[in-house]
N, C-alpha and C. Protein backbone atom coordinates (compact mmCIF):
# COMPACT_ATOMS: atom_id res chain seq x y z
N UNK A 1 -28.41 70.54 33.83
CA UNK A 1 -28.43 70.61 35.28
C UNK A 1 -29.12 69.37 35.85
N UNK A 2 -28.54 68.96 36.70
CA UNK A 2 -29.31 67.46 37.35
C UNK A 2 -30.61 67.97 38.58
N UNK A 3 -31.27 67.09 38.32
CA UNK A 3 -33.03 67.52 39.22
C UNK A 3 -32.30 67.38 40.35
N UNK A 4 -33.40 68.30 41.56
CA UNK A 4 -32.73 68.40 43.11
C UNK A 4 -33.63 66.66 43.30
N UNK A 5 -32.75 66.55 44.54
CA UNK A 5 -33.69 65.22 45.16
C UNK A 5 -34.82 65.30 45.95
N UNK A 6 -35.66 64.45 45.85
CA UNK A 6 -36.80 64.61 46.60
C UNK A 6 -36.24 65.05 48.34
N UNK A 7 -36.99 65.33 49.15
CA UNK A 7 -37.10 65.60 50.34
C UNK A 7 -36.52 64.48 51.28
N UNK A 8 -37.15 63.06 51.03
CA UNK A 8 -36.85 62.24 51.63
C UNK A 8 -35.85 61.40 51.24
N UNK A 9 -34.90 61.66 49.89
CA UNK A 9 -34.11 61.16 49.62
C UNK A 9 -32.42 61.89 50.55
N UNK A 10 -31.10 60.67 50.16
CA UNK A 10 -30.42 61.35 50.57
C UNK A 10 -29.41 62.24 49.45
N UNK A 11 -29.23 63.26 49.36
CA UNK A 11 -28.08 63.87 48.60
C UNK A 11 -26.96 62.93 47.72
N UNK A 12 -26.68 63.39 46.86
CA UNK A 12 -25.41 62.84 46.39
C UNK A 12 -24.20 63.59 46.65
N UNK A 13 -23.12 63.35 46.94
CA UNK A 13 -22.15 64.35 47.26
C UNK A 13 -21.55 64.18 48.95
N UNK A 14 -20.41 64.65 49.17
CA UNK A 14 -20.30 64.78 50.88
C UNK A 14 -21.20 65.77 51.67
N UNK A 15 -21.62 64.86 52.49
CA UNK A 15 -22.56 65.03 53.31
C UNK A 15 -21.88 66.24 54.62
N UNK A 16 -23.43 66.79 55.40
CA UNK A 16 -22.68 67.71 56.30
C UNK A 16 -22.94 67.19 57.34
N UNK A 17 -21.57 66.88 58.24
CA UNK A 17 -22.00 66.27 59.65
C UNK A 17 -21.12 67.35 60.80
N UNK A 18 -22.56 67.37 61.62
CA UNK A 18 -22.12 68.34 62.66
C UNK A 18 -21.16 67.57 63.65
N UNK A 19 -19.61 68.58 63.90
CA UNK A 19 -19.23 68.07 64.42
C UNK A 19 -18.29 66.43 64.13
N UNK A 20 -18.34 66.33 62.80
CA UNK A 20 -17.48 65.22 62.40
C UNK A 20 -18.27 63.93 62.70
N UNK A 21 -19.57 63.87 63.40
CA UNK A 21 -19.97 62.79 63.88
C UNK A 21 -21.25 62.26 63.42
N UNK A 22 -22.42 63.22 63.54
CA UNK A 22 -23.62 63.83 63.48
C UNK A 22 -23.78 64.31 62.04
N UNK A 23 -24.45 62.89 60.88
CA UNK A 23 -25.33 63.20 59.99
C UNK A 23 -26.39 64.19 59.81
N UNK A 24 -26.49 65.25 59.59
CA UNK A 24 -27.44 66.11 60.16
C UNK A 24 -28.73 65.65 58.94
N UNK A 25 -28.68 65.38 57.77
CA UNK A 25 -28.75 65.18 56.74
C UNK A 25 -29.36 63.81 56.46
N UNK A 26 -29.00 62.86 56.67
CA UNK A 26 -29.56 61.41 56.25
C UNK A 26 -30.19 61.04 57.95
N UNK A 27 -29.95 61.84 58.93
CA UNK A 27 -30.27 60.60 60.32
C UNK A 27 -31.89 61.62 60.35
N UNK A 28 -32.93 60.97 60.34
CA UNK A 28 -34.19 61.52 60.96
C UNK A 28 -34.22 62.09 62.29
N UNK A 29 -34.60 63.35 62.04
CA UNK A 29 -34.86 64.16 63.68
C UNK A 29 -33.57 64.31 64.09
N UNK A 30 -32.16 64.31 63.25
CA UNK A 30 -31.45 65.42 63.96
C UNK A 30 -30.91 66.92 63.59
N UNK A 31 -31.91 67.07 62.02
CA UNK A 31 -31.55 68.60 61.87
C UNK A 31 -32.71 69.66 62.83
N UNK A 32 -33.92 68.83 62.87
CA UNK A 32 -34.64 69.74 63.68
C UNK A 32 -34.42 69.96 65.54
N UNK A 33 -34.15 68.86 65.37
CA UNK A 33 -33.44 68.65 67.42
C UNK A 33 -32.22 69.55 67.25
N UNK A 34 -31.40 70.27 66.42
CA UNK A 34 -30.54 70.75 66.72
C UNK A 34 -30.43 72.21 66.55
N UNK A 35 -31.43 72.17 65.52
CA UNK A 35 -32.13 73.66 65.29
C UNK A 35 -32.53 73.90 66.29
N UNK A 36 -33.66 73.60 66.86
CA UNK A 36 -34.32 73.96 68.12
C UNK A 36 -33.86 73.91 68.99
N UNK A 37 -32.74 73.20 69.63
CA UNK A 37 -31.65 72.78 70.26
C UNK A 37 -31.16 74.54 70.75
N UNK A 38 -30.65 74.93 69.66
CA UNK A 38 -29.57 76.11 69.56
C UNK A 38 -30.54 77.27 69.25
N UNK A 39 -31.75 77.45 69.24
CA UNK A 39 -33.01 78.20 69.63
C UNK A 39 -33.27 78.12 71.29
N UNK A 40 -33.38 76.81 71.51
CA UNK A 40 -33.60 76.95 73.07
C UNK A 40 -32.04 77.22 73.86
N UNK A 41 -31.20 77.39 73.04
CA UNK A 41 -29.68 77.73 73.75
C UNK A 41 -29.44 79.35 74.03
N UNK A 42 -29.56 79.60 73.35
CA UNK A 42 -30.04 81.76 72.57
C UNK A 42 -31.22 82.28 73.80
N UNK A 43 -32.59 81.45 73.47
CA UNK A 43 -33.17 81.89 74.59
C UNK A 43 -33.08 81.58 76.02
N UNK A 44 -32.83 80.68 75.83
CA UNK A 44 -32.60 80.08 77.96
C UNK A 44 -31.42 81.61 78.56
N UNK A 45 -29.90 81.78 77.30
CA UNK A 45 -28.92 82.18 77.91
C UNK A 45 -29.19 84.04 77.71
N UNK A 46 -29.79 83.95 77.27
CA UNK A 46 -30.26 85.42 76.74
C UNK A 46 -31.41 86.12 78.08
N UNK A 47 -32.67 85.03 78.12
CA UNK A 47 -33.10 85.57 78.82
C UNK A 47 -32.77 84.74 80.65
N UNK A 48 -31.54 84.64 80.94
CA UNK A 48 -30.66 83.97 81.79
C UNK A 48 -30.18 85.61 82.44
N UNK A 49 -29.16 85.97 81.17
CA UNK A 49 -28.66 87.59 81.50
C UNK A 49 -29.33 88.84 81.40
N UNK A 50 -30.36 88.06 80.68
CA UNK A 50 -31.20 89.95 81.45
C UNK A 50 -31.94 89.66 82.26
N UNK A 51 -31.93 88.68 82.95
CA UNK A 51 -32.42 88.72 84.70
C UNK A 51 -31.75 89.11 85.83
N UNK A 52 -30.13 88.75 85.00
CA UNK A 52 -29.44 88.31 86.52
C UNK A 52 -28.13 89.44 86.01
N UNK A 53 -27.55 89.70 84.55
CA UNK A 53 -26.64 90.22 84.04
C UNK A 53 -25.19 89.22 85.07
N UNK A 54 -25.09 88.17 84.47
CA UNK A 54 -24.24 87.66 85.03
C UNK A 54 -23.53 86.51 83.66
N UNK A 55 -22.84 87.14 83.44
CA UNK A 55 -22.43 86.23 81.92
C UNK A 55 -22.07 85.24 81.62
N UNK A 56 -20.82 84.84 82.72
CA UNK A 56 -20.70 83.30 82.37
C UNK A 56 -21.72 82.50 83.09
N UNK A 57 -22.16 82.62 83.78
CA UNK A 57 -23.78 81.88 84.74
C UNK A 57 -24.80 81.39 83.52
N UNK A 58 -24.69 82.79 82.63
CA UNK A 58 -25.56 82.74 81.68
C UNK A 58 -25.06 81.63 80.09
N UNK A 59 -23.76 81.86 80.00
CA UNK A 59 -23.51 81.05 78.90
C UNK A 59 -23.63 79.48 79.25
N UNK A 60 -23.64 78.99 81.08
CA UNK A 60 -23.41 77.83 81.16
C UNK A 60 -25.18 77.59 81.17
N UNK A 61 -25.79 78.62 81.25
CA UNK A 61 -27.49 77.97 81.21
C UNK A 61 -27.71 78.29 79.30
N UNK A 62 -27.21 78.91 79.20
CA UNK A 62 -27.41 78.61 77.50
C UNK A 62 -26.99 77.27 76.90
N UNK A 63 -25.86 77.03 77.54
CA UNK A 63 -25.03 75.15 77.36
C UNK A 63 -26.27 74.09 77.90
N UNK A 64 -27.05 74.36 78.83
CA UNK A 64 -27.62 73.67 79.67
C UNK A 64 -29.06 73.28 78.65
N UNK A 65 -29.42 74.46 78.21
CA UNK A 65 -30.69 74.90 77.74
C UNK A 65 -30.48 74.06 76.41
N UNK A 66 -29.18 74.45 75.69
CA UNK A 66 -28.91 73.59 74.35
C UNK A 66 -29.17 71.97 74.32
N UNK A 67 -28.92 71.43 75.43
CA UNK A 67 -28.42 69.81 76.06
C UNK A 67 -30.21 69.74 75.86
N UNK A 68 -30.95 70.16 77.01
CA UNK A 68 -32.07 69.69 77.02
C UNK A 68 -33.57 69.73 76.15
N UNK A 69 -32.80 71.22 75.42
CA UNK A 69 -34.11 71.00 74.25
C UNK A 69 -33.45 70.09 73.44
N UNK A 70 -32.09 70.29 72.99
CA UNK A 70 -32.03 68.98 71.53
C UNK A 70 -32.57 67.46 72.31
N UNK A 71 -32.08 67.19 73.50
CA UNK A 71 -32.37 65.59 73.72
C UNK A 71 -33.82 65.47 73.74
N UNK A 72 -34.94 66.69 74.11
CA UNK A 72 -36.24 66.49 74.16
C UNK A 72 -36.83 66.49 72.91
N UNK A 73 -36.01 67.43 72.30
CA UNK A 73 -37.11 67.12 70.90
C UNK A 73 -36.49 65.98 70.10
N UNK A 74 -35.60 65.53 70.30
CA UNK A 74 -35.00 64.58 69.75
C UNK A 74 -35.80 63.23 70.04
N UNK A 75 -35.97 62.82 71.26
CA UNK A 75 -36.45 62.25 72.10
C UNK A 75 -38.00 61.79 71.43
N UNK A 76 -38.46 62.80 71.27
CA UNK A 76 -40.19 63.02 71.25
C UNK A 76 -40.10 63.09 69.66
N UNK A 77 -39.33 63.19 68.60
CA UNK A 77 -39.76 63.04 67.00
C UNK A 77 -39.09 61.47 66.93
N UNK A 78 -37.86 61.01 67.69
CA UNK A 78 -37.56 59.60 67.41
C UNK A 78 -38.96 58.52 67.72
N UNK A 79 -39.49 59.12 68.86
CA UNK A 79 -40.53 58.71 69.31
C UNK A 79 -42.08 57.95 68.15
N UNK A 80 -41.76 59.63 67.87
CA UNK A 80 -43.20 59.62 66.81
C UNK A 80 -42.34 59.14 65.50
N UNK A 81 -41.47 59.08 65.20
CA UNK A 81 -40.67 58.42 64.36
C UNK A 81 -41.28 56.60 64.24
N UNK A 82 -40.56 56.21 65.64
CA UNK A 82 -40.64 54.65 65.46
C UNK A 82 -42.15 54.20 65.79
N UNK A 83 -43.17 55.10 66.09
CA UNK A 83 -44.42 54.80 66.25
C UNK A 83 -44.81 54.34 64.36
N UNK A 84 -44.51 56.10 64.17
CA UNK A 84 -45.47 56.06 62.46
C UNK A 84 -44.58 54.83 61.63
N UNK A 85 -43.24 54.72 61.85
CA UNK A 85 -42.79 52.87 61.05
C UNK A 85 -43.67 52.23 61.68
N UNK A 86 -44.42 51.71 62.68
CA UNK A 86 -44.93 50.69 63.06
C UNK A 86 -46.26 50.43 62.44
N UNK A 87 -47.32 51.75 62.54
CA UNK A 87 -48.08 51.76 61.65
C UNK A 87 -47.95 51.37 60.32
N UNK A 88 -46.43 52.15 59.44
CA UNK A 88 -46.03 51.39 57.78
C UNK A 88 -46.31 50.05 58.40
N UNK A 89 -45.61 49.55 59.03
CA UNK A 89 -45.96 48.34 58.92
C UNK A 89 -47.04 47.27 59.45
N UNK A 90 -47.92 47.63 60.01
CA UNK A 90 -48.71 47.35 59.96
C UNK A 90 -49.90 47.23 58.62
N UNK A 91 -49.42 48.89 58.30
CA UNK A 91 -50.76 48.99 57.04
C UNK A 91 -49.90 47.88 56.14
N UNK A 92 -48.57 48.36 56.04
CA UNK A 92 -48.20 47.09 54.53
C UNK A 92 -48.95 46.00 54.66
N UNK A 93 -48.51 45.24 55.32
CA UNK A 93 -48.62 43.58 56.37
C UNK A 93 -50.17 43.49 55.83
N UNK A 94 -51.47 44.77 56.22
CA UNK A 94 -52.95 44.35 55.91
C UNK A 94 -52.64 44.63 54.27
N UNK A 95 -52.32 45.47 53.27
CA UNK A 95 -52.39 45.59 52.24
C UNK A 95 -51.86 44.01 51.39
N UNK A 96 -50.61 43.77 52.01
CA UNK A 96 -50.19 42.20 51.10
C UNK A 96 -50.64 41.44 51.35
N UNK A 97 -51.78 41.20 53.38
CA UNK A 97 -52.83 39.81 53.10
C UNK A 97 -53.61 40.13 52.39
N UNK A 98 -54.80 41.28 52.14
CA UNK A 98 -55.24 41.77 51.07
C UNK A 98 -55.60 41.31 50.30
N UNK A 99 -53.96 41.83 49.34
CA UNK A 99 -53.71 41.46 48.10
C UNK A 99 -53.57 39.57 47.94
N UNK A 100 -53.07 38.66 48.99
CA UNK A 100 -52.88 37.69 48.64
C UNK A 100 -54.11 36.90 49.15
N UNK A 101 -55.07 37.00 49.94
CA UNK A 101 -56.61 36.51 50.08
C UNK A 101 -57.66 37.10 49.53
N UNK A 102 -57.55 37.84 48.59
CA UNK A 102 -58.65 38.36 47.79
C UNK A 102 -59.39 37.21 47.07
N UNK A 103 -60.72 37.25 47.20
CA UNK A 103 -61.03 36.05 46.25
C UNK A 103 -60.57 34.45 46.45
N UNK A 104 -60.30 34.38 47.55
CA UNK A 104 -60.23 33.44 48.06
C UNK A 104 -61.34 32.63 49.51
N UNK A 105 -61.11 31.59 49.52
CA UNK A 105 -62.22 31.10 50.73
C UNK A 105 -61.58 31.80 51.94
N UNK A 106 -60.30 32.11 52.43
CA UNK A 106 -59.96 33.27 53.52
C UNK A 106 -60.17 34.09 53.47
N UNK A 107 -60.49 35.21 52.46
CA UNK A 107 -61.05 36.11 52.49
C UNK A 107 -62.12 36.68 53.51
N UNK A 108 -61.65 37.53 54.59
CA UNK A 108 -62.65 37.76 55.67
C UNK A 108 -63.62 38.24 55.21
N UNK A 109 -63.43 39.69 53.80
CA UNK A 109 -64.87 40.00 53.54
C UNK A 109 -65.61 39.19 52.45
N UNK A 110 -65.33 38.37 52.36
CA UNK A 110 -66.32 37.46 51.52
C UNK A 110 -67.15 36.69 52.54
N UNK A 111 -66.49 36.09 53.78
CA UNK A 111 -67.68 35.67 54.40
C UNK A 111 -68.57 36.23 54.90
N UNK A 112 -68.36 37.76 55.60
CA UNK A 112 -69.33 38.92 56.07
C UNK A 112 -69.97 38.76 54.79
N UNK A 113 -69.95 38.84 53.41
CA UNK A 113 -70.97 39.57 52.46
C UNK A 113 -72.03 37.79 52.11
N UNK A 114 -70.89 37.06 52.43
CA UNK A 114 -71.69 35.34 52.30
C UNK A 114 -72.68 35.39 53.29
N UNK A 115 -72.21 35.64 54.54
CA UNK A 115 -73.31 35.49 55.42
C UNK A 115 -74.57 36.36 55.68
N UNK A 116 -74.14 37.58 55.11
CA UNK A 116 -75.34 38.81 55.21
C UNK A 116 -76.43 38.38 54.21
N UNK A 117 -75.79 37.88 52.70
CA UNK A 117 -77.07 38.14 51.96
C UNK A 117 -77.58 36.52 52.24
N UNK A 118 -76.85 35.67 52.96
CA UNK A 118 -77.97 34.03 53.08
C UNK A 118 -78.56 34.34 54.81
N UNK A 119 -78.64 35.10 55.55
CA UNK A 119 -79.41 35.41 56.09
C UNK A 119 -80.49 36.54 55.82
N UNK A 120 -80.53 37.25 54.53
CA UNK A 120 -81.78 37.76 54.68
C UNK A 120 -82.74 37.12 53.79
C-alpha cells in the first residue's frame, strides 16, 4: 500500500475541482471558504424561512449568504495567507545572512559581544 501524503502536500491522482474550475485541493483557503461558505448558506436560508416562511425569498438569501461568507472567509485566510509567506520570508532571508556572516567581521553579534567585553 503506498503512504498517504502529508497534509501539505498535493495528492497524486485526479484532483477534485468544484465545479470544473475550483481546485478545492491544491489552491490554499478554498476548501475551508467553501465549507463555511455552504454553512453560512443553510443558516442565513434556514433561519431566513422560519422568520418569514417565504421560500423562494429564502433560497435567494441562502444564495446571498453562500456569496458572502465564502468571499469573506476567503478574503481574510488569503489574507493571513500572504502575510505568514512574508514572514517565511523574512525569517529565511535572516537565517541565510546568518548562516553566511557568521564569524565574520559583519557579523552584527560579534561586534555587540566585541564591544561589551572592551568596555568593561
Amino acid at each position: 500500500m503506498a503512504a498517504e501524503p502529508e497534509p501539505g502536500e498535493p495528492r497524486r491522482g485526479k484532483p477534485f475541482k468544484l465545479l470544473g474550475v475550483l481546485d478545492v485541493e491544491n489552491i490554499p483557503c478554498a476548501r475551508d471558504s467553501v465549507l463555511y461558505g455552504s454553512l453560512g448558506s443553510v443558516v442565513a436560508g434556514l433561519g431566513h424561512f422560519l422568520l418569514t416562511s417565504r421560500i423562494r425569498r429564502s433560497c435567494d438569501v441562502g444564495v446571498g449568504g453562500f456569496i458572502l461568507v465564502t468571499l469573506g472567509c476567503w478574503f481574510h485566510c488569503r489574507y493571513n495567507y500572504a502575510k505568514l509567506r512574508i514572514q517565511e520570508r523574512i525569517a529565511r532571508e535572516g537565517i541565510k545572512n546568518k548562516i553566511l556572516y557568521e564569524s565574520t567581521h559583519l557579523d552584527p553579534e560579534r561586534k555587540q559581544t566585541n564591544g561589551n567585553s572592551s568596555s568593561n
